[in-house]
Protein backbone atom coordinates (compact mmCIF):
# COMPACT_ATOMS: atom_id res chain seq x y z
CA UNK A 1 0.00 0.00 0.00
CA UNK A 2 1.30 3.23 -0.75
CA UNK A 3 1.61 6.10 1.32
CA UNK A 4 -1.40 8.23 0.38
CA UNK A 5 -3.44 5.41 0.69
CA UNK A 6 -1.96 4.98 4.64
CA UNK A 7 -2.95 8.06 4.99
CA UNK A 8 -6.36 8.18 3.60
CA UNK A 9 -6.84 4.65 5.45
CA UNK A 10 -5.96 5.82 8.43
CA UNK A 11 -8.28 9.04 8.24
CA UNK A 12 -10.59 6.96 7.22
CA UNK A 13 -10.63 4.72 10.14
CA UNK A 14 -10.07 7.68 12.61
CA UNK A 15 -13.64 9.33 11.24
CA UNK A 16 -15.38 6.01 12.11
CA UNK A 17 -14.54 5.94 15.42
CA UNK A 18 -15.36 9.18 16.03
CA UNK A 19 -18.66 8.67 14.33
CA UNK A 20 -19.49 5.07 16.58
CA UNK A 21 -17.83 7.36 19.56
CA UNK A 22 -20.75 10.22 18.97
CA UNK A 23 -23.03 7.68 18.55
CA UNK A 24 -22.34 5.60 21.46
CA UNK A 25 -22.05 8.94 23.39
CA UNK A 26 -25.40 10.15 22.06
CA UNK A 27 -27.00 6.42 22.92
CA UNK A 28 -25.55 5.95 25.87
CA UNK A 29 -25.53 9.35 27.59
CA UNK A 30 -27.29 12.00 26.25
CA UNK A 31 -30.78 9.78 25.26
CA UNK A 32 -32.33 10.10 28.12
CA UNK A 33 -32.17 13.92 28.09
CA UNK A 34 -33.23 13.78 24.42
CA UNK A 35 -36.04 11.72 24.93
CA UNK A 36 -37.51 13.95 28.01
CA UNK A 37 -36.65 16.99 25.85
CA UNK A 38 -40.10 18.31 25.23
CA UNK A 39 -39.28 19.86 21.46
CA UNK A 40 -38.14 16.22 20.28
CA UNK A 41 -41.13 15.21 18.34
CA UNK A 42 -40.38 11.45 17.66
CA UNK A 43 -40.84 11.20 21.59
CA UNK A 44 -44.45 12.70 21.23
CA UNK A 45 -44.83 10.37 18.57
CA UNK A 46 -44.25 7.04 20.41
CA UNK A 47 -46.01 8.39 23.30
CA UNK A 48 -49.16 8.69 21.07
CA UNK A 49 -48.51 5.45 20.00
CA UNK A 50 -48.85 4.04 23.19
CA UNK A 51 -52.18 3.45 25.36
CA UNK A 52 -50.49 6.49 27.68
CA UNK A 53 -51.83 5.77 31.86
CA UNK A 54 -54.44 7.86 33.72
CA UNK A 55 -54.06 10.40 36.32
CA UNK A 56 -56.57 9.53 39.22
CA UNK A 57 -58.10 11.34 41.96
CA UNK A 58 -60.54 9.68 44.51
CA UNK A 59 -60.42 6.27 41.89
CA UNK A 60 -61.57 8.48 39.45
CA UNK A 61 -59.58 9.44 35.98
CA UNK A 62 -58.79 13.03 35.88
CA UNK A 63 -56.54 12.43 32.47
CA UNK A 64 -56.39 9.11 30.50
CA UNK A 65 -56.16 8.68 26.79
CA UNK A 66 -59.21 7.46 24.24
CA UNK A 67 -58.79 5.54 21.17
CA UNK A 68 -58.25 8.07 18.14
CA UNK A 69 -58.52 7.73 13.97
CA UNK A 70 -55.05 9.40 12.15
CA UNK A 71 -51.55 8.89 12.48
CA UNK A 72 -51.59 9.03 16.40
CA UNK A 73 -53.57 6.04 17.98
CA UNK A 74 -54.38 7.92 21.10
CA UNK A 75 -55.70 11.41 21.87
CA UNK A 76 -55.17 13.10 25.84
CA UNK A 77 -58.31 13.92 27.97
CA UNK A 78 -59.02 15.78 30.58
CA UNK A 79 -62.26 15.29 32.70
CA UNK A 80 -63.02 18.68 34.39
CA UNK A 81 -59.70 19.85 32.76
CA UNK A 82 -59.76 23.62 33.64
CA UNK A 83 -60.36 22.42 37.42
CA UNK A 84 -57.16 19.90 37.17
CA UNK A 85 -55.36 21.64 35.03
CA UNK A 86 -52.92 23.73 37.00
CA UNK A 87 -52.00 19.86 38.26
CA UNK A 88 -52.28 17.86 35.01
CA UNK A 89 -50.97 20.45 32.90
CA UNK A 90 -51.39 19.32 29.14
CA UNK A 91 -49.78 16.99 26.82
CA UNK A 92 -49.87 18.54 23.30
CA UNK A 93 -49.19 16.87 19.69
CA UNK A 94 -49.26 20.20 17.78
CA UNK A 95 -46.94 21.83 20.09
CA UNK A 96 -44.77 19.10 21.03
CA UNK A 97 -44.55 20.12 24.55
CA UNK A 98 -45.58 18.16 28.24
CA UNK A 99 -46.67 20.29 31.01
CA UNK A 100 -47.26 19.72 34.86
CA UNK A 101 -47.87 16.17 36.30
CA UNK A 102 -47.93 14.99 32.27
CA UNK A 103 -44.34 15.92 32.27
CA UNK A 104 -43.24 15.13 35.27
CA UNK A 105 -44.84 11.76 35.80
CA UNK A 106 -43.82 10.98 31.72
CA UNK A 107 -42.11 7.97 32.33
CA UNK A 108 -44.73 6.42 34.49
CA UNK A 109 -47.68 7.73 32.36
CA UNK A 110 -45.75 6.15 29.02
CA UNK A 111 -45.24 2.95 30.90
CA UNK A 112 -40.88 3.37 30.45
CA UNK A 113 -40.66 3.39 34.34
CA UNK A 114 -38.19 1.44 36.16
CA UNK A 115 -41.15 0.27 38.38
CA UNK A 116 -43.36 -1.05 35.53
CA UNK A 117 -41.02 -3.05 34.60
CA UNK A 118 -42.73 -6.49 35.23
CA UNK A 119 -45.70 -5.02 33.39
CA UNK A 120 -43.45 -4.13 30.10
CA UNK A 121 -42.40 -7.94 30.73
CA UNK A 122 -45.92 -9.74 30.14
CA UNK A 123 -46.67 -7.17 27.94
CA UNK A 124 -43.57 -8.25 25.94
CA UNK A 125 -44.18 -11.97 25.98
CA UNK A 126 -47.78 -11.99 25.55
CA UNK A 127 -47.49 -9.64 22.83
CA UNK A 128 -50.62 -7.20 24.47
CA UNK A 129 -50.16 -3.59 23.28
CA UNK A 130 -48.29 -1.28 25.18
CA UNK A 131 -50.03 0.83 28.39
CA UNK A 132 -48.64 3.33 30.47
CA UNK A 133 -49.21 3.26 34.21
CA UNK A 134 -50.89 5.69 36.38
CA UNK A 135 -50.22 7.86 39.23
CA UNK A 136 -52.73 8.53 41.77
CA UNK A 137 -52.87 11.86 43.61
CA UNK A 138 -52.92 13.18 47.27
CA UNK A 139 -56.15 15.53 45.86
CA UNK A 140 -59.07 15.78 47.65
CA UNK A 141 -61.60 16.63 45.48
CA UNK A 142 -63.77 18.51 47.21
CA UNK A 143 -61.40 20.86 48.50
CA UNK A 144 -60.33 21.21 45.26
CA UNK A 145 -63.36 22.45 43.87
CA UNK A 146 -64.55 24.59 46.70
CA UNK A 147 -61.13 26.13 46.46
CA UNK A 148 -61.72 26.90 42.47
CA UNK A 149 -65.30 28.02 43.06
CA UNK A 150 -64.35 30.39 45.69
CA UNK A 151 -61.67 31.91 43.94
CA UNK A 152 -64.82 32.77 41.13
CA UNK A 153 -62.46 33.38 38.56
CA UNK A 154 -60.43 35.89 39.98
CA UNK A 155 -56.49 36.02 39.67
CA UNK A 156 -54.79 34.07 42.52
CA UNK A 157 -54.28 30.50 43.69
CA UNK A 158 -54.85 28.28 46.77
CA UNK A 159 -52.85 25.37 48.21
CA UNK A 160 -53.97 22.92 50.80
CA UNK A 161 -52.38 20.72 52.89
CA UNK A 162 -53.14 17.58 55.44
CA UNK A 163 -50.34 18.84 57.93
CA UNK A 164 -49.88 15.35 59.48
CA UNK A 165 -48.58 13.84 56.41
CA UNK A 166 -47.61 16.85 54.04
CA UNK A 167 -50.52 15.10 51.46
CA UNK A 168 -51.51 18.53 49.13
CA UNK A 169 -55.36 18.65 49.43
CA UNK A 170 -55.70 21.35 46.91
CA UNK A 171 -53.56 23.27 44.18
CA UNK A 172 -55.78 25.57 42.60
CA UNK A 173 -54.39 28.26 40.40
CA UNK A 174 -56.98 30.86 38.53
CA UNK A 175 -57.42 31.94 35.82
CA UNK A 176 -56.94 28.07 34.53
CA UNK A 177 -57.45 26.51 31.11
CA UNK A 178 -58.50 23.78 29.27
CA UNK A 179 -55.96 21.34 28.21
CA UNK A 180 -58.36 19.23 26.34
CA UNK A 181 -57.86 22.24 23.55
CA UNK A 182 -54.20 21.75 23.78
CA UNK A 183 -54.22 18.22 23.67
CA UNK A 184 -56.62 17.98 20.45
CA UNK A 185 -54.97 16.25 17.25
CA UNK A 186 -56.57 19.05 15.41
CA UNK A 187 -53.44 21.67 14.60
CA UNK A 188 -56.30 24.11 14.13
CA UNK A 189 -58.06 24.15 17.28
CA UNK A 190 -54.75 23.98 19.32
CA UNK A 191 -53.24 27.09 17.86
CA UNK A 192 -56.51 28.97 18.28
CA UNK A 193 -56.48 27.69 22.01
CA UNK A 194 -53.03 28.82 22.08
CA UNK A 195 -52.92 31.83 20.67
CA UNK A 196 -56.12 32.62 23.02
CA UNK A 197 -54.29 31.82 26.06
CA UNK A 198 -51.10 33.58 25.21
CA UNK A 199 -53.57 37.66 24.49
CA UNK A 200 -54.92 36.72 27.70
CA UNK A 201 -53.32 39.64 30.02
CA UNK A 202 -54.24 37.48 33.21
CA UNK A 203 -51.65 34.61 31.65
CA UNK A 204 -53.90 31.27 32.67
CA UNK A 205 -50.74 29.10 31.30
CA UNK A 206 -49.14 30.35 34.57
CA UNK A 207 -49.29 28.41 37.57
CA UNK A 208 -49.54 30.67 40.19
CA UNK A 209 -49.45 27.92 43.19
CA UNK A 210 -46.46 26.63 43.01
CA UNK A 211 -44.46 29.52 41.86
CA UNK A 212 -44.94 30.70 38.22
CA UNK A 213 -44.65 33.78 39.73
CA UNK A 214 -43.55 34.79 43.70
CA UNK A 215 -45.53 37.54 45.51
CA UNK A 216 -44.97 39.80 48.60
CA UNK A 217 -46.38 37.85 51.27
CA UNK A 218 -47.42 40.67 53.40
CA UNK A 219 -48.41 39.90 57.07
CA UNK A 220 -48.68 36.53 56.80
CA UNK A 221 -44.68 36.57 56.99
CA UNK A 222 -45.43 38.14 60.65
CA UNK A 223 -46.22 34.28 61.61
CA UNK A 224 -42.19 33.66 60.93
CA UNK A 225 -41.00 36.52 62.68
CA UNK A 226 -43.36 35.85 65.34
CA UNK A 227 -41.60 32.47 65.67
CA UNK A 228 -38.50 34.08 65.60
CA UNK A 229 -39.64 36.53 68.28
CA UNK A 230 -40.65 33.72 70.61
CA UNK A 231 -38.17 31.81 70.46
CA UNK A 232 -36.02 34.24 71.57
CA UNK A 233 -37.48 34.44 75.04
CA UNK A 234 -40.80 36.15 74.07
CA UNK A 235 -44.20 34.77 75.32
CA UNK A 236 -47.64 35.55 73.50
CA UNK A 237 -48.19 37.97 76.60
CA UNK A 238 -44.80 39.50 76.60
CA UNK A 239 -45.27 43.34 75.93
CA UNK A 240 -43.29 44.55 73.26
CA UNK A 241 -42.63 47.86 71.13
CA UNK A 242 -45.95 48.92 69.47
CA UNK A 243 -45.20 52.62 68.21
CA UNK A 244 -47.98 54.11 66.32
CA UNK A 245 -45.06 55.18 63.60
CA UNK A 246 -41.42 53.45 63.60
CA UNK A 247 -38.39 55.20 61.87
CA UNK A 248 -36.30 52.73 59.63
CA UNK A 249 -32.86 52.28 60.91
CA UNK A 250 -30.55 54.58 59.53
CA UNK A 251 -33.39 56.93 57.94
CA UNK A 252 -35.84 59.39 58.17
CA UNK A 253 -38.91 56.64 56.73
CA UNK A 254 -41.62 55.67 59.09
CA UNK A 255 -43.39 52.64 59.11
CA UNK A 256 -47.06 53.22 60.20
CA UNK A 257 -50.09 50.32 60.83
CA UNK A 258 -53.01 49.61 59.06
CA UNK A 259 -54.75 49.97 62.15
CA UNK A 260 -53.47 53.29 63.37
CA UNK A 261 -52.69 52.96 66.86
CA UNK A 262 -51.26 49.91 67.94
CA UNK A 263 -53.05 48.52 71.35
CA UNK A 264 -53.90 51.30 74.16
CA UNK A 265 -51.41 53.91 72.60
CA UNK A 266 -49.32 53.75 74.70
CA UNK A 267 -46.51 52.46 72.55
CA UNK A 268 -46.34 49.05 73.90
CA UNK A 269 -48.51 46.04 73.26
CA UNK A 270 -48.61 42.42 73.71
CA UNK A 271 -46.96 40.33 71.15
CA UNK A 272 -50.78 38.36 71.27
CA UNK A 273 -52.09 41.84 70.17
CA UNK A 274 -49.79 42.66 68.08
CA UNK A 275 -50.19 40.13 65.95
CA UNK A 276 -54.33 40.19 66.11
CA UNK A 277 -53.58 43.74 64.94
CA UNK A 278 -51.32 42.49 62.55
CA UNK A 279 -49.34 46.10 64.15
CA UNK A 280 -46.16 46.90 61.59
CA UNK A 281 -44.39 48.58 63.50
CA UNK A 282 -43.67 45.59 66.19
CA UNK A 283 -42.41 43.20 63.74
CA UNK A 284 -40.31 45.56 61.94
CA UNK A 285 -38.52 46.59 65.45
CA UNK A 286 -38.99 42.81 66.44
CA UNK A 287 -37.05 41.54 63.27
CA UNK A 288 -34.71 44.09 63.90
CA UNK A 289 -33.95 42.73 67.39
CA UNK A 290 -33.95 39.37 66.32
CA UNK A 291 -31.25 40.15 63.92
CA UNK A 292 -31.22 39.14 60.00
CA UNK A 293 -29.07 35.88 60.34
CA UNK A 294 -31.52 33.92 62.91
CA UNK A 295 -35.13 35.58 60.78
CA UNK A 296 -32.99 33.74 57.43
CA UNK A 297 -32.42 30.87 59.30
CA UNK A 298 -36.21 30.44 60.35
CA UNK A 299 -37.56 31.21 57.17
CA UNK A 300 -35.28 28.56 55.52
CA UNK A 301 -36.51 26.08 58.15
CA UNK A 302 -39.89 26.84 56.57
CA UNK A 303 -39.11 26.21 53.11
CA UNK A 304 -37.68 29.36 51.74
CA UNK A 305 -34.69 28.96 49.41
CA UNK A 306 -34.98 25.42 49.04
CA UNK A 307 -35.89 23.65 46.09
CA UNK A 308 -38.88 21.06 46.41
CA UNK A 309 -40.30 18.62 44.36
CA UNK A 310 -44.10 18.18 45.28
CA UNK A 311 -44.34 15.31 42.03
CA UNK A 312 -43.10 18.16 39.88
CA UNK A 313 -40.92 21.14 40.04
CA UNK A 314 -41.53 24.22 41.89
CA UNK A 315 -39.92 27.51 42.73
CA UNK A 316 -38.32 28.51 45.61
CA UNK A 317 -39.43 31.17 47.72
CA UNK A 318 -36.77 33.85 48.05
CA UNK A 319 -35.44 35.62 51.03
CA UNK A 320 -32.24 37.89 50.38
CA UNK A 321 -29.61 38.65 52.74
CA UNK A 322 -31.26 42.22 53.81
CA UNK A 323 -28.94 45.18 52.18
CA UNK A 324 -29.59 47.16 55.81
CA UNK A 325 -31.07 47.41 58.52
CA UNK A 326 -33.86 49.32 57.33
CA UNK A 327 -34.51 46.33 55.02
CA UNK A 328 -34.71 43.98 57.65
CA UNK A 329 -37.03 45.92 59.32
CA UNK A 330 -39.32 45.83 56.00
CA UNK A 331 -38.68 42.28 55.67
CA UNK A 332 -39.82 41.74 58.96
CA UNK A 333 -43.67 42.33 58.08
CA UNK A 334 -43.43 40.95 54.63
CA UNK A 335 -42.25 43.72 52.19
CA UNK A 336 -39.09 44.73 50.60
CA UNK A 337 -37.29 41.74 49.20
CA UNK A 338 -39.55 38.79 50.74
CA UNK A 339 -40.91 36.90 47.50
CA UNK A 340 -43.54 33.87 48.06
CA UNK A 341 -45.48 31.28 46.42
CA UNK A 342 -49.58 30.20 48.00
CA UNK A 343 -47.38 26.83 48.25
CA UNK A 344 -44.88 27.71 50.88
CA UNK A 345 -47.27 29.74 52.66
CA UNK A 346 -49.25 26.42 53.04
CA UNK A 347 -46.15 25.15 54.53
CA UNK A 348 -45.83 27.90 56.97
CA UNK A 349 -49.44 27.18 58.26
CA UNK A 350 -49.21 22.95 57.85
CA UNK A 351 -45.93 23.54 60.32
CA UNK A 352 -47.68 25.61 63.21
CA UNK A 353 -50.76 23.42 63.03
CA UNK A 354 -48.79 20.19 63.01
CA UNK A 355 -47.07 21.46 66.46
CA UNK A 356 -43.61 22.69 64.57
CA UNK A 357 -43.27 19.53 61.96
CA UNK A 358 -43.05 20.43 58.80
CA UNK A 359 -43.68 16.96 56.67
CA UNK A 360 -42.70 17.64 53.14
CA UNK A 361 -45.44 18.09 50.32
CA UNK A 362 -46.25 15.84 47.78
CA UNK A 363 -49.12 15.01 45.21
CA UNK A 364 -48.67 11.74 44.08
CA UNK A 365 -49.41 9.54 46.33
CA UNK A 366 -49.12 6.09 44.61
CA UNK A 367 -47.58 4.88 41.60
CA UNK A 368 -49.58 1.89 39.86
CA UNK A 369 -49.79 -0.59 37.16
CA UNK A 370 -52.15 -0.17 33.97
CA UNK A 371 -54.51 -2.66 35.71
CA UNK A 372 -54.12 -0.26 38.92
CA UNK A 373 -52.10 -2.83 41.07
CA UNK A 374 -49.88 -0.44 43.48
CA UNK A 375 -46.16 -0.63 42.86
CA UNK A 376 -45.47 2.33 44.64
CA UNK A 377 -46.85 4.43 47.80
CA UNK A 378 -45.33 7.72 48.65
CA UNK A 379 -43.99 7.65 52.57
CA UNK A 380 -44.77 10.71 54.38
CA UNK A 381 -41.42 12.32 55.38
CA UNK A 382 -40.47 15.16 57.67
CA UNK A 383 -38.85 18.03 55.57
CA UNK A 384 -37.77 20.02 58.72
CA UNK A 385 -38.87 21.10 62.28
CA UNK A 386 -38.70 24.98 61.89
CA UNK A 387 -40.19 25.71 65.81
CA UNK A 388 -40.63 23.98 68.72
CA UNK A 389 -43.94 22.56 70.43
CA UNK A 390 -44.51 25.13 72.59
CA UNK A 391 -44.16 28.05 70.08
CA UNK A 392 -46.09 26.01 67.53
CA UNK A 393 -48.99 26.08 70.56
CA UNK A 394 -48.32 29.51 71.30
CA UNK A 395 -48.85 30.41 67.40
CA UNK A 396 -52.04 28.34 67.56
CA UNK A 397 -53.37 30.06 70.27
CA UNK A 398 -52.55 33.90 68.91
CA UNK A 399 -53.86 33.06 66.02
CA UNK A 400 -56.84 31.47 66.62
CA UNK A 401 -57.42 35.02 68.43
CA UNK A 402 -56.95 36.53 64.74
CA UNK A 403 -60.15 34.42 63.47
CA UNK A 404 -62.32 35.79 66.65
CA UNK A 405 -61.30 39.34 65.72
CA UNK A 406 -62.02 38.70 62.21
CA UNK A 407 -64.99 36.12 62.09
CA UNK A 408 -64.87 35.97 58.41
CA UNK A 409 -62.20 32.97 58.37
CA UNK A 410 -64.23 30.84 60.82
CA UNK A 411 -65.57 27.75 59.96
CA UNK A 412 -68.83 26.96 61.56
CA UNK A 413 -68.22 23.96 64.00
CA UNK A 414 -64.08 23.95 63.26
CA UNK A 415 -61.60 25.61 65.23
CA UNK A 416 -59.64 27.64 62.88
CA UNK A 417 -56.26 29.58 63.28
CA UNK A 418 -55.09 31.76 60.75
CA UNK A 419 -53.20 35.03 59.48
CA UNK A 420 -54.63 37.71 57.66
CA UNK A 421 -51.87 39.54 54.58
CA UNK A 422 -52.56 42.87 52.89
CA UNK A 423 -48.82 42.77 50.85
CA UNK A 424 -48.00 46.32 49.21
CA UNK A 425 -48.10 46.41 45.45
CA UNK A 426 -47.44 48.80 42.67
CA UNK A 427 -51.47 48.52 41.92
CA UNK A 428 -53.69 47.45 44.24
CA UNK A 429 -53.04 45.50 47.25
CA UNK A 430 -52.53 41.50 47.45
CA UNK A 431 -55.04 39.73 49.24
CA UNK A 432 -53.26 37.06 51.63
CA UNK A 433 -54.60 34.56 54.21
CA UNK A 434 -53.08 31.55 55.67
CA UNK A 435 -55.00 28.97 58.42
CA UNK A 436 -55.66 25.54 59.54
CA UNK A 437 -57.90 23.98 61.48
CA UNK A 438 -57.00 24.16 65.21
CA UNK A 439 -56.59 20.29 66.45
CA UNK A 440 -54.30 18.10 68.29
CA UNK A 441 -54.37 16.18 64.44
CA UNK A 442 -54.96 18.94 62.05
CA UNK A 443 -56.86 17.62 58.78
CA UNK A 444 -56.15 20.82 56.71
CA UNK A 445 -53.84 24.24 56.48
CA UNK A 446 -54.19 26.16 53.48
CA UNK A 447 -53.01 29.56 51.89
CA UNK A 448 -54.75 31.78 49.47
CA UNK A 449 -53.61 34.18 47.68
CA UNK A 450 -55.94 36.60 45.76
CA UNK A 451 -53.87 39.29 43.23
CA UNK A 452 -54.88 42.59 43.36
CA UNK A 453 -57.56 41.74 45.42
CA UNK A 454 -57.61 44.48 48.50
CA UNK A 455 -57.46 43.31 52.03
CA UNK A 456 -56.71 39.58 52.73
CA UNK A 457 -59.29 39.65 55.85
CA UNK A 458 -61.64 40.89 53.46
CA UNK A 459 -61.40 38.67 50.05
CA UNK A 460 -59.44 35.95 51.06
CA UNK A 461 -60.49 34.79 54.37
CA UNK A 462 -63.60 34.16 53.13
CA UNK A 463 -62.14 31.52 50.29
CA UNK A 464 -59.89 29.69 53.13
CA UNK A 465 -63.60 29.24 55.24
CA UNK A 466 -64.81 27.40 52.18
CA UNK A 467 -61.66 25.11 51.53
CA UNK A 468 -61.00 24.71 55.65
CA UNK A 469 -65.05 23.60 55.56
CA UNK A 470 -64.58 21.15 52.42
CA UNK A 471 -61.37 19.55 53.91
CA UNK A 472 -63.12 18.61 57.19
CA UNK A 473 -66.19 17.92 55.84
């Protein structure tokens, strides 16, 4: 052989094992990001070619898939799809995309799952076509559609819990939409569905409850600093600093309250009043005393800044490192840089009514075969223990005083405990409320959160009455 042929031999030979390297790479490695890449379209493909699993709620099927004529053998649908649909999320031919649990749950739904894998097994030998498995959720549906009628519409979102077990009750995020139109085979109808939900200004693609977007939380943040504040020798009866106007730290800004003066004027109140009040200017010169490092420490203990997976992603709540003091003190009542999803406000209430547990969320709550044998149940687990007992009881019992002074969260035949949030905005105020039923075993804590929607005593009280009621019902 001469020596240009070498040569070209030897290229030759070089560029094939770089090709079977790629390809081994791309097999080997990078497939399983490929095939959960939602833009690849020969995954949508083979998921429409299989007989894709149902999501259930109370043995009922909230998503499955029906036989359809065309190219795909399945089609996606939703029963009561706008209500489920901040859950489900969609699974969409003409856009190539997976949303929510559909995402999430893909590789139990499309039968691929590690735990199916005796059911891909007979399926295989028999020769039976292909079925995904199902998931099973935590939902109870009657909270779930109290939450969704309550919230009538308007812009906002409401999370439940069972605080025992960390089980979410209801996830409710407004305005929703219809996946069914997203799902359909029918290029037409999904772009027109679509295009519809993209004009809408109130954005019902985003999923407000879990942390499409994070909001000021307002007073309801006052329950964390309030731990704080107790734990640092503090009882409910301990008086504390109640000015009618306090001056930021290092500048001439006052904070006032809502409420004017705080307690008898005299510019001291308990912390139990304080809090009934819902008084600004004690928990901005409480945080303050507290100091910034042990109020980040508590709210981290309660969930903010830490990624959680409920059965799909969600966003983390954020909490800076305060800039100054006069931030802290800001901070302290749930302004400034405090950001917050309805989820992790749930949390905040499931881990005062569960007696300072904190069990970590979750929404799928088994994992089973196409025939709907279980293969898998979800183990409650404790995500942290942000307060003690005794503060937990203390909490209860100051904030069970916030439902007598504002009857509009009580629950006819429940004892309820809650916090009321008005959160500063740009527009109009943020409606905020957080509760739980009062019991040694709480069935039920939940958050709403109502955008733009005034005072949280006011308009969103009202909706955690009717989800507290459903949930104990």
């Amino acid at each position: 052989m001469n020596q240009p042929l070498r040569k070209l031999t030897v290229i030759v030979v070089i560029l094939f094992l770089m090709l079977m390297g790629a390809l081994s790479y791309i097999h080997f490695f990078q497939a399983p990001s490929l095939n959960a890449d939602g833009r690849n379209v020969r995954t949508i493909y083979q998921e429409y070619g299989t007989d894709r699993g149902s999501i259930v709620v109370a043995g009922e099927p909230i998503a499955d898939s029906v036989p359809a004529k065309g190219r795909y053998k399945f089609q996606r649908r939703y029963a009561d799809g706008p209500l489920y649909a901040p859950i489900t999320g969609y699974f969409s031919v003409a856009y190539s995309s997976l949303t929510g649990l559909e995402r999430s749950q893909n590789s139990v739904l499309n039968g691929a799952d590690s735990s199916l894998l005796t059911q891909r097994i007979q399926e295989l030998i028999t020769g039976k076509q292909p079925r995904g498995g199902s998931v099973a959720l935590t939902i109870n549906p009657k909270a779930q559609k109290a939450a969704a009628e309550a919230l009538a519409g308007r812009t906002g979102a409401v999370v439940a819990i069972e605080p025992t077990t960390g089980k979410i009750l209801a996830l409710v995020s407004s305005p929703s939409f219809d996946p069914n139109q997203l799902a359909s085979h029918t290029y037409a109808t999904a772009e027109k569905a679509w295009d519809s939900y993209q004009a809408d200004k109130n954005n019902p693609l985003l999923n407000r409850a879990i942390g499409g977007d994070l909001y000021p939380p307002g007073s309801t943040f006052k329950i964390i600093t309030a731990s704080a504040m107790l734990e640092s020798g503090l009882t409910p009866d301990s008086l504390v600093d109640a000015p009618t106007a306090y001056t930021l730290p290092g500048t001439n800004t006052q904070v006032r309250n809502a409420v004017g003066v705080c307690g008898d004027g005299s510019g001291k109140a308990t912390l139990r009043t304080a809090l009934v009040l819902s008084c600004n200017t004690t928990f901005a010169a409480g945080g303050v005393k507290v100091g910034a490092q042990k109020l980040l420490d508590k709210a981290k203990l309660y969930g903010f800044g830490q990624d959680l997976d409920i059965g799909m992603p969600t966003r983390a709540s954020r909490f800076p490192q305060p800039a100054d003091q006069a931030a802290l003190a800001l901070d302290s009542f749930g302004q400034k840089d405090i950001q917050a999803s309805p989820l992790q406000m749930a949390m905040v209430a499931a881990a005062v009514a569960n007696h300072g547990t904190l069990m970590k969320p979750y929404l799928v709550d088994q994992t089973l075969t196409a025939d709907l044998a279980v293969v898998a149940q979800t183990t409650p687990t404790v995500f942290s223990e942000p307060i003690s007992r005794t503060t937990a009881d203390q909490l209860t019992s100051m904030m069970k005083d916030v439902v007598s002074h504002n009857p509009s969260a009580a629950v006819a035949g429940v004892n309820t405990a809650g916090k009321t949030g008005t959160a500063e905005n740009s527009g109009d105020n943020h409606a905020w409320y957080i509760g739980f039923e009062a019991a040694e075993k709480s069935r039920v804590a939940v958050a709403v959160f109502v955008e733009h929607g005034g005072t949280g005593g006011v308009t969103a009280a009202p909706i955690a009455a009717q989800v507290i009621q459903a949930a104990t019902s």
